[in-house]
Protein backbone atom coordinates (compact mmCIF):
# COMPACT_ATOMS: atom_id res chain seq x y z
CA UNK A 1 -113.77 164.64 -22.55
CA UNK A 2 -111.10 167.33 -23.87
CA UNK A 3 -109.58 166.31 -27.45
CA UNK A 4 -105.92 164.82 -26.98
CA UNK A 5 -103.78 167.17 -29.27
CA UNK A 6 -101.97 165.46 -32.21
CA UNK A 7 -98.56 165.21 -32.52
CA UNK A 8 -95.52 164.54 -31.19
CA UNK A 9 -94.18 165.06 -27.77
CA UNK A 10 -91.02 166.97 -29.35
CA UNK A 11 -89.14 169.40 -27.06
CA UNK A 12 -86.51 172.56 -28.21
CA UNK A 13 -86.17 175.49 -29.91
CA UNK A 14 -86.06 176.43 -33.62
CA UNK A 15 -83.82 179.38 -34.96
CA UNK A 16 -85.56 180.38 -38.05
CA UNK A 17 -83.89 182.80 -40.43
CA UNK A 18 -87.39 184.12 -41.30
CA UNK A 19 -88.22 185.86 -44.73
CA UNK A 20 -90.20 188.78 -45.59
CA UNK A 21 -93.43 188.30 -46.71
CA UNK A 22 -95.01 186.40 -44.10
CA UNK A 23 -96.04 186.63 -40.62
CA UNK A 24 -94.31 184.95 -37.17
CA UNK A 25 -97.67 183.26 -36.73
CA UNK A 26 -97.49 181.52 -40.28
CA UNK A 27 -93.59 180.51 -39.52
CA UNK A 28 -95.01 179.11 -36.25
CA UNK A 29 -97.35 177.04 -37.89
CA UNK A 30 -95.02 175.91 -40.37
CA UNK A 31 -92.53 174.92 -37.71
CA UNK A 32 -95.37 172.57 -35.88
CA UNK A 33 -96.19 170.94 -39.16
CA UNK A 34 -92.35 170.51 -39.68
CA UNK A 35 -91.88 168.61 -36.56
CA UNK A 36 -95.36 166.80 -36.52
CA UNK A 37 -94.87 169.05 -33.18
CA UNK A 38 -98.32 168.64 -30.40
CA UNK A 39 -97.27 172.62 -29.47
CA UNK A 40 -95.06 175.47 -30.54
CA UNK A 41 -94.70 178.73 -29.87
CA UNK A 42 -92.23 181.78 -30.89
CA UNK A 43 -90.30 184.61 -28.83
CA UNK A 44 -91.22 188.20 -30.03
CA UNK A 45 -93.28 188.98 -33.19
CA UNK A 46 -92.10 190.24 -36.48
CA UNK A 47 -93.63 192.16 -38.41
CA UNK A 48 -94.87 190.34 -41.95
CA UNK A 49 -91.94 192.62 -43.63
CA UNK A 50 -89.08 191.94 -41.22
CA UNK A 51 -86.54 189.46 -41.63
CA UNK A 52 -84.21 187.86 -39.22
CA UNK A 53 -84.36 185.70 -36.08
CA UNK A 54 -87.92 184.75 -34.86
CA UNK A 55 -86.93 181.61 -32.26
CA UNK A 56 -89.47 178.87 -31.97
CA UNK A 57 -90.14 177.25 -29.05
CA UNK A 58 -91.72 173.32 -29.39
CA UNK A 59 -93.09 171.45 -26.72
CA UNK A 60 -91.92 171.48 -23.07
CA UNK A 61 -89.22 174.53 -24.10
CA UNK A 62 -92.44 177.04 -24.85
CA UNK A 63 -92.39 177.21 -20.92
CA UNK A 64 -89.29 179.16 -21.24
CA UNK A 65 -90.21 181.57 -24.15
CA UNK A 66 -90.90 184.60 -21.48
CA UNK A 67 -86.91 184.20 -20.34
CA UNK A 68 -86.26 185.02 -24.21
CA UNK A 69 -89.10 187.67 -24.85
CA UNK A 70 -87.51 189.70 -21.89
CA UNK A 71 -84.13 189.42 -22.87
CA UNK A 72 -81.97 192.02 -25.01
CA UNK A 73 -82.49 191.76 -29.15
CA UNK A 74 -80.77 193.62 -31.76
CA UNK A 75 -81.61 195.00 -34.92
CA UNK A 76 -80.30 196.47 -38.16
CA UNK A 77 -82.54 198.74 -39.82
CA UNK A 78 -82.72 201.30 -42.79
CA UNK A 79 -84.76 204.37 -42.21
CA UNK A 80 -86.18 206.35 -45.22
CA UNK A 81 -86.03 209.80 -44.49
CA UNK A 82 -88.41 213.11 -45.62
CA UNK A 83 -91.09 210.70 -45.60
CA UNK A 84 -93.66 209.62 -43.06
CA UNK A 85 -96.45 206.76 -43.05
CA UNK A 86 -99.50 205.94 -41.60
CA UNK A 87 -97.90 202.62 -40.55
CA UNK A 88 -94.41 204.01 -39.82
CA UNK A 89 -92.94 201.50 -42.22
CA UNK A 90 -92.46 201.32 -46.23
CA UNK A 91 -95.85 199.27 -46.36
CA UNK A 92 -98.22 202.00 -45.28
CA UNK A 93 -99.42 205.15 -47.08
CA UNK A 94 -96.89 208.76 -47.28
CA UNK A 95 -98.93 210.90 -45.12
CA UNK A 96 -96.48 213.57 -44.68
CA UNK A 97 -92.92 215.11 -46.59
CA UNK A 98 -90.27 217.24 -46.13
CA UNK A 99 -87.32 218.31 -48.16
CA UNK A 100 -84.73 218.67 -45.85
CA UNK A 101 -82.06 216.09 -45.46
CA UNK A 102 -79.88 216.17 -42.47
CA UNK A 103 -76.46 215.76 -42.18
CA UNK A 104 -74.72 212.94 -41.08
CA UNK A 105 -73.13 215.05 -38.25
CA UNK A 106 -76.82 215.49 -37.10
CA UNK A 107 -78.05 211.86 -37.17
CA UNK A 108 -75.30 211.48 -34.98
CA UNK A 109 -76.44 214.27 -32.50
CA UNK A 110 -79.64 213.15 -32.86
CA UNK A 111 -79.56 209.19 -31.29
CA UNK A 112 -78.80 209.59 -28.06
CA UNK A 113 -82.10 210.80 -27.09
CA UNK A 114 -83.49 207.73 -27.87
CA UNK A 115 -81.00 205.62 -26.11
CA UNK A 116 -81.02 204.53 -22.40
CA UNK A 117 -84.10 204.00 -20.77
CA UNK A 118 -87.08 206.10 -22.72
CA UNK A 119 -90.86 206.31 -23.05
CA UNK A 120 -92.31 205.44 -26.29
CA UNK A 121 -95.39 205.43 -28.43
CA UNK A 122 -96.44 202.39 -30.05
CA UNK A 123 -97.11 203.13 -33.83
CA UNK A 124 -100.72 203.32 -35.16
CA UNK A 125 -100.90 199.72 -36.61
CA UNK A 126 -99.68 197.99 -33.66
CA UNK A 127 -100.99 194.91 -31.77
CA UNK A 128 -102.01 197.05 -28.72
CA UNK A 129 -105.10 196.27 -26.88
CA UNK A 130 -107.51 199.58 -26.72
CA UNK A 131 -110.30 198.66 -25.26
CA UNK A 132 -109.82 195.01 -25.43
CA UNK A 133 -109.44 195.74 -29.56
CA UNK A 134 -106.10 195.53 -31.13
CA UNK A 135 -104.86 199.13 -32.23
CA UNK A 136 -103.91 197.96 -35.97
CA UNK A 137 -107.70 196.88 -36.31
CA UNK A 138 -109.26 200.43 -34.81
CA UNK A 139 -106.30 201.90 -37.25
CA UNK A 140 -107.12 199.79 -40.56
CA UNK A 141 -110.80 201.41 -39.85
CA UNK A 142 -109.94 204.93 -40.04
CA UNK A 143 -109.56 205.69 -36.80
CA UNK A 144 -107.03 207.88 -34.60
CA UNK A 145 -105.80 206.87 -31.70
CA UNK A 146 -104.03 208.59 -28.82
CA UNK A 147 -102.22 205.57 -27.30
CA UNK A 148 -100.41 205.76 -24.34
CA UNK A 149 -96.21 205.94 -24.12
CA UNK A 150 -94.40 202.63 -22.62
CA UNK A 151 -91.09 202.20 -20.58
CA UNK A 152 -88.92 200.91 -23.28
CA UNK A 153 -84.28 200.42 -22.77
CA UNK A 154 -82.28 201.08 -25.59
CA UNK A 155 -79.15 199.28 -24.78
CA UNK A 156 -77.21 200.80 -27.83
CA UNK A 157 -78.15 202.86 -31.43
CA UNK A 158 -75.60 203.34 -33.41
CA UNK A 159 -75.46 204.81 -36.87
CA UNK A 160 -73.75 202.16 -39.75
CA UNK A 161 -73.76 204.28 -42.63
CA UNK A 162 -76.05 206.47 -45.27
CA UNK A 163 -76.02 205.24 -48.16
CA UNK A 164 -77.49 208.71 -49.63
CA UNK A 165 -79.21 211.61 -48.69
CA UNK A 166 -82.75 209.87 -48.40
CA UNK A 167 -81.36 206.56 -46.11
CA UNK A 168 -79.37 205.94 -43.37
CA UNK A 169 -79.04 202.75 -41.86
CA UNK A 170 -78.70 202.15 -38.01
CA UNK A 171 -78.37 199.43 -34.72
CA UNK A 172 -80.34 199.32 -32.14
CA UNK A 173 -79.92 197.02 -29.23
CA UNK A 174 -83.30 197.02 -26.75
CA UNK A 175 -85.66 195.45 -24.39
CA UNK A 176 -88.91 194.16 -24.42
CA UNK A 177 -91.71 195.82 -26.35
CA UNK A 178 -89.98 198.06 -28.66
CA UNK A 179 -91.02 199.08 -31.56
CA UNK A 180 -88.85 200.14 -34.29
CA UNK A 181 -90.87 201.73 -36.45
CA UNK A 182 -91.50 203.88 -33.63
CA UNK A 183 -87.73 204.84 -33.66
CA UNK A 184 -87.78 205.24 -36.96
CA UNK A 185 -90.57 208.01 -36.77
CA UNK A 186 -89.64 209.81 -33.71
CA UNK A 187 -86.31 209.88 -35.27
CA UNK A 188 -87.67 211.59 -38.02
CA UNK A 189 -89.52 214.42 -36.30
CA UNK A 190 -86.91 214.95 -34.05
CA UNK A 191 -84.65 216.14 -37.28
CA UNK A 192 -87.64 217.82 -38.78
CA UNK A 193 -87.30 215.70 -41.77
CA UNK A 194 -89.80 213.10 -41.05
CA UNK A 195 -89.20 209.34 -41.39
CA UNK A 196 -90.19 205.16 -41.67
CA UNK A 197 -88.72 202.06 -42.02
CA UNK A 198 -88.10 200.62 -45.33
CA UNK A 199 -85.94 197.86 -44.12
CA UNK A 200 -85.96 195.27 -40.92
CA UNK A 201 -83.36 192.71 -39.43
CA UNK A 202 -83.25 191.70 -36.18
CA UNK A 203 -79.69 189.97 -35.84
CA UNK A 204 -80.30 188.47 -32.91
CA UNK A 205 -82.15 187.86 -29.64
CA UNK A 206 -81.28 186.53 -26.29
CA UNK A 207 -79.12 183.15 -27.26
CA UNK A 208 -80.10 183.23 -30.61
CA UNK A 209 -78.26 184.41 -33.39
CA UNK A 210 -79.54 184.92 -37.60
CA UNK A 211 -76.35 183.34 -38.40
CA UNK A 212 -78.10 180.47 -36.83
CA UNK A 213 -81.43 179.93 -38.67
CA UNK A 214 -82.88 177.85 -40.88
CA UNK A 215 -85.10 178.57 -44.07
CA UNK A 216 -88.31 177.77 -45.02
CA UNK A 217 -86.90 176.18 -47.86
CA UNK A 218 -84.88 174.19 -45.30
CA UNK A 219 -87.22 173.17 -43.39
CA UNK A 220 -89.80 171.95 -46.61
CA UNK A 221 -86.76 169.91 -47.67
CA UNK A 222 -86.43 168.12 -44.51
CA UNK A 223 -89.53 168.21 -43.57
CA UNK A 224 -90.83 165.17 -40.75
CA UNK A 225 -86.59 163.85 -41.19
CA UNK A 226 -84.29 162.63 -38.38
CA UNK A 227 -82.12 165.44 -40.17
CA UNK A 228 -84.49 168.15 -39.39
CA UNK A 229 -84.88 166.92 -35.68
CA UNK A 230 -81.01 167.85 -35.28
CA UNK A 231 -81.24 170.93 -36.08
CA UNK A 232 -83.22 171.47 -32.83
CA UNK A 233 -81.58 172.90 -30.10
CA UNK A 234 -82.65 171.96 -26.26
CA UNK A 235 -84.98 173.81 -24.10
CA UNK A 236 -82.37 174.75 -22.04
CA UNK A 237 -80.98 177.65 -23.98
CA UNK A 238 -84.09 179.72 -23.67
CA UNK A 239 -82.94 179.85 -19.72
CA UNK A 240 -79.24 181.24 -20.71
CA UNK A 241 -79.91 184.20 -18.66
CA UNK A 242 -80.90 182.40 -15.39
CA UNK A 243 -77.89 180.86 -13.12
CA UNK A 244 -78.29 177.31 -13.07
CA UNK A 245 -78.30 175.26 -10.17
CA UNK A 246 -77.69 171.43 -9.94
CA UNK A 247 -79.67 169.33 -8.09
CA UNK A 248 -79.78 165.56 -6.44
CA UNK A 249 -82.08 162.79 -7.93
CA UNK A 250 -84.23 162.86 -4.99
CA UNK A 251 -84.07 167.03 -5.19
CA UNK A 252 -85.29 166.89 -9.15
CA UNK A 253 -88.23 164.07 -8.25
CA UNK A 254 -89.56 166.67 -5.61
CA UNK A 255 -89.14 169.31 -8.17
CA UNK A 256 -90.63 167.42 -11.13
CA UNK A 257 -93.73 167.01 -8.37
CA UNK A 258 -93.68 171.24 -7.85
CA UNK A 259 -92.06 170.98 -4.40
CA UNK A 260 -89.21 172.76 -3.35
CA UNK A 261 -86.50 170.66 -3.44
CA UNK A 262 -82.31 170.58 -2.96
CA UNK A 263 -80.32 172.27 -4.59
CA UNK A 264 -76.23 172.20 -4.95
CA UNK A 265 -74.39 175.04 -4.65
CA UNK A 266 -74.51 177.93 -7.44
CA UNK A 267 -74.00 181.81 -7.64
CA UNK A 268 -77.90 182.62 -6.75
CA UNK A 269 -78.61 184.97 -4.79
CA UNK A 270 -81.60 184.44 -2.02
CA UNK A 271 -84.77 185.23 -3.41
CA UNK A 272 -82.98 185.56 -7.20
CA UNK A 273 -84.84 183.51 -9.75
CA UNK A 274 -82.91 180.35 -11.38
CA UNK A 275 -83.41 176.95 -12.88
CA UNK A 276 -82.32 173.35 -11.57
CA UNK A 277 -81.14 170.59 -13.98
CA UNK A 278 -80.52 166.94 -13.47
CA UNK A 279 -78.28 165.11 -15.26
CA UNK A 280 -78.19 167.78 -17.62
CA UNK A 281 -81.55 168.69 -18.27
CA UNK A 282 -83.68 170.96 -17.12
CA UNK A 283 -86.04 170.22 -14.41
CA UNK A 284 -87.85 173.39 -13.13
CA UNK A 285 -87.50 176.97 -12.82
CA UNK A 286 -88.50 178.77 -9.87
CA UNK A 287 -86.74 181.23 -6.78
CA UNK A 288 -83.57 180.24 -4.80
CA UNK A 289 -83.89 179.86 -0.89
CA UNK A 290 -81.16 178.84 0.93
CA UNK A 291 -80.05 175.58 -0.42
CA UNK A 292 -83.90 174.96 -2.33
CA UNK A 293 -85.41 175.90 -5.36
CA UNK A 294 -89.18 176.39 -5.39
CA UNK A 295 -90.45 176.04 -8.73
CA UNK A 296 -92.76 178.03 -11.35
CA UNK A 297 -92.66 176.10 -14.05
CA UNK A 298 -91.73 172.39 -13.87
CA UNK A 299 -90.19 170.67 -17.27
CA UNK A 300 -91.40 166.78 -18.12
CA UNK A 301 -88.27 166.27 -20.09
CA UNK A 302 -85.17 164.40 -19.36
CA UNK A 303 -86.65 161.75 -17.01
C-alpha cells in the first residue's frame, strides 16, 4: 500500500522574490514546508546566482506550471566583458581574455543577431541530458562536450546602459529554454572581446511579476500563518494565456469526470487549446470542439 503524502491539500501559486545564493529546488522546498503544502512545484529554474521571480506552484495549480514554463520571461542582466568562463557566468573559472572593449555604438550593432527566432548552444554547465547524464556533471569532471544548438525566440534585447568599459547591462525578453549565459558568451565572441554574466534578474515571467514576490525572510516570519496563506494567489493565473471558457454545472461534473463536456460561448477557436471554469474556478483544461471542451488535465478544486 503506497504511503499517503503529508500535508495539506493547499492549492495556488507562490511569487517568490528569490535571492542569490541558493537554488530553485531549495526555494521549492522551503515553500512546501511554508505551507505544510502535500506538493509543490516551480516554473523555470534559476540558476543558484540569479535573483528574481521563480513562481511556485502548490497543489492542484502544479498542473498548470507547463502554461507558465512556455510562456515569455524577461530578464535584466550585466555582462562582464574581455573575459570568458568555463561556466559562462562570474562563478566559473577565466578561461580566456581580451583587451579590447567595444564601443557602445557596437553593442548596439551587435544584438540583433541574437534577437528573433535563433539557434543556441546550451553552456557547458547546463542541466542537459547527454547520454541520459546531465551536461554540468560530464562538465564538473573535466570533460568537453559538443552539445547540440536549440530553437530558442528572443522577443526583445535591448541595451540599458554601460556602466564602464568592462560592463554593459542589457534586456532580454525570450521563450522557453534560454539560456542567458549563453547570450552573454556568444555576445562576447561575436565582438571579439569575449564575455559572462556577472549579474542575473529575471523581472518577470508569464503573469508573474518580481515586484510581486515574497522573501525568504517573509515567508520564515509567517511561516504555517493564515497571513501567509493570503499571499497565495489561485491556480488560475498560471492559465492567463489560455481563453477561458465558462461552463454549466452539469458541463463541469462531466469535466471534473474527464469527459468532454459543455461549454458557453468564448473566443476559441476549433481545435485551439483552453480551460473551463465553474463558478469561477477552474475545472479542466483541454481542446475546444464546437460547443465542448475535452480535457487534459482536470482540477479537484472549487467543488
Amino acid at each position: 500500500m503506497a504511503r499517503r503524502r503529508k500535508g495539506r491539500d493547499i492549492s495556488g501559486w507562490l511569487v517568490v522574490d528569490k535571492p542569490a545564493g541558493i537554488t530553485s529546488t531549495a526555494v521549492v522546498n522551503k515553500v512546501r514546508w511554508a505551507f505544510d503544502a502535500k506538493k509543490a512545484g516551480h516554473a523555470g529554474t534559476l540558476d543558484p546566482d540569479a535573483t528574481g521571480v521563480l513562481a511556485v506552484a502548490l497543489g492542484e495549480a502544479t498542473k498548470t506550471v507547463p502554461y507558465v514554463t512556455d510562456a515569455l520571461k524577461a530578464y535584466r542582466f550585466t555582462v562582464r566583458l574581455g573575459q570568458a568562463t568555463n561556466t559562462d557566468d562570474a562563478e566559473g573559472e577565466v578561461i580566456a581574455e581580451a583587451d579590447l572593449r567595444p564601443s557602445d555604438a557596437e553593442i548596439e550593432t551587435a544584438l540583433p543577431q541574437f534577437a528573433g527566432d535563433i539557434m543556441q548552444v546550451p553552456p557547458q554547465f547546463s542541466a542537459v541530458k547527454i547520454d541520459g547524464e546531465r551536461a554540468y556533471k560530464r562538465a564538473r569532471d573535466g570533460d568537453s562536450l559538443a552539445l547540440a544548438a536549440r530553437p530558442l525566440h528572443v522577443d526583445e534585447l535591448t541595451m540599458i546602459r554601460r556602466p564602464d568599459a568592462d560592463h554593459v547591462i542589457l534586456e532580454m525578453v525570450c521563450g522557453k529554454g534560454g539560456y542567458v549565459r549563453a547570450i552573454a558568451r556568444d555576445l562576447g565572441a561575436a565582438l571579439g572581446c569575449y564575455g559572462h554574466v556577472a549579474e542575473l534578474r529575471r523581472t518577470w515571467s508569464g503573469p508573474f511579476d518580481a515586484e510581486d514576490g515574497v522573501s525568504l525572510d517573509l515567508l520564515d516570519r509567517l511561516v504555517r500563518s493564515p497571513e501567509l496563506d493570503g499571499y497565495l494567489r489561485p491556480l488560475e493565473d498560471g492559465l492567463a494565456d489560455l481563453p477561458e471558457l465558462r461552463c454549466t454545472a452539469e458541463g463541469a461534473a462531466r469535466l471534473r469526470n474527464g469527459n468532454p463536456g459543455m461549454v458557453l460561448t468564448s473566443e476559441a477557436e476549433y481545435g485551439e487549446e483552453a480551460w473551463a471554469s465553474y463558478q469561477g474556478h477552474a475545472v479542466a483544461v483541454g481542446v475546444y470542439h464546437a460547443g465542448e471542451l475535452h480535457p487534459s488535465r482536470v482540477f479537484l478544486t472549487g467543488h
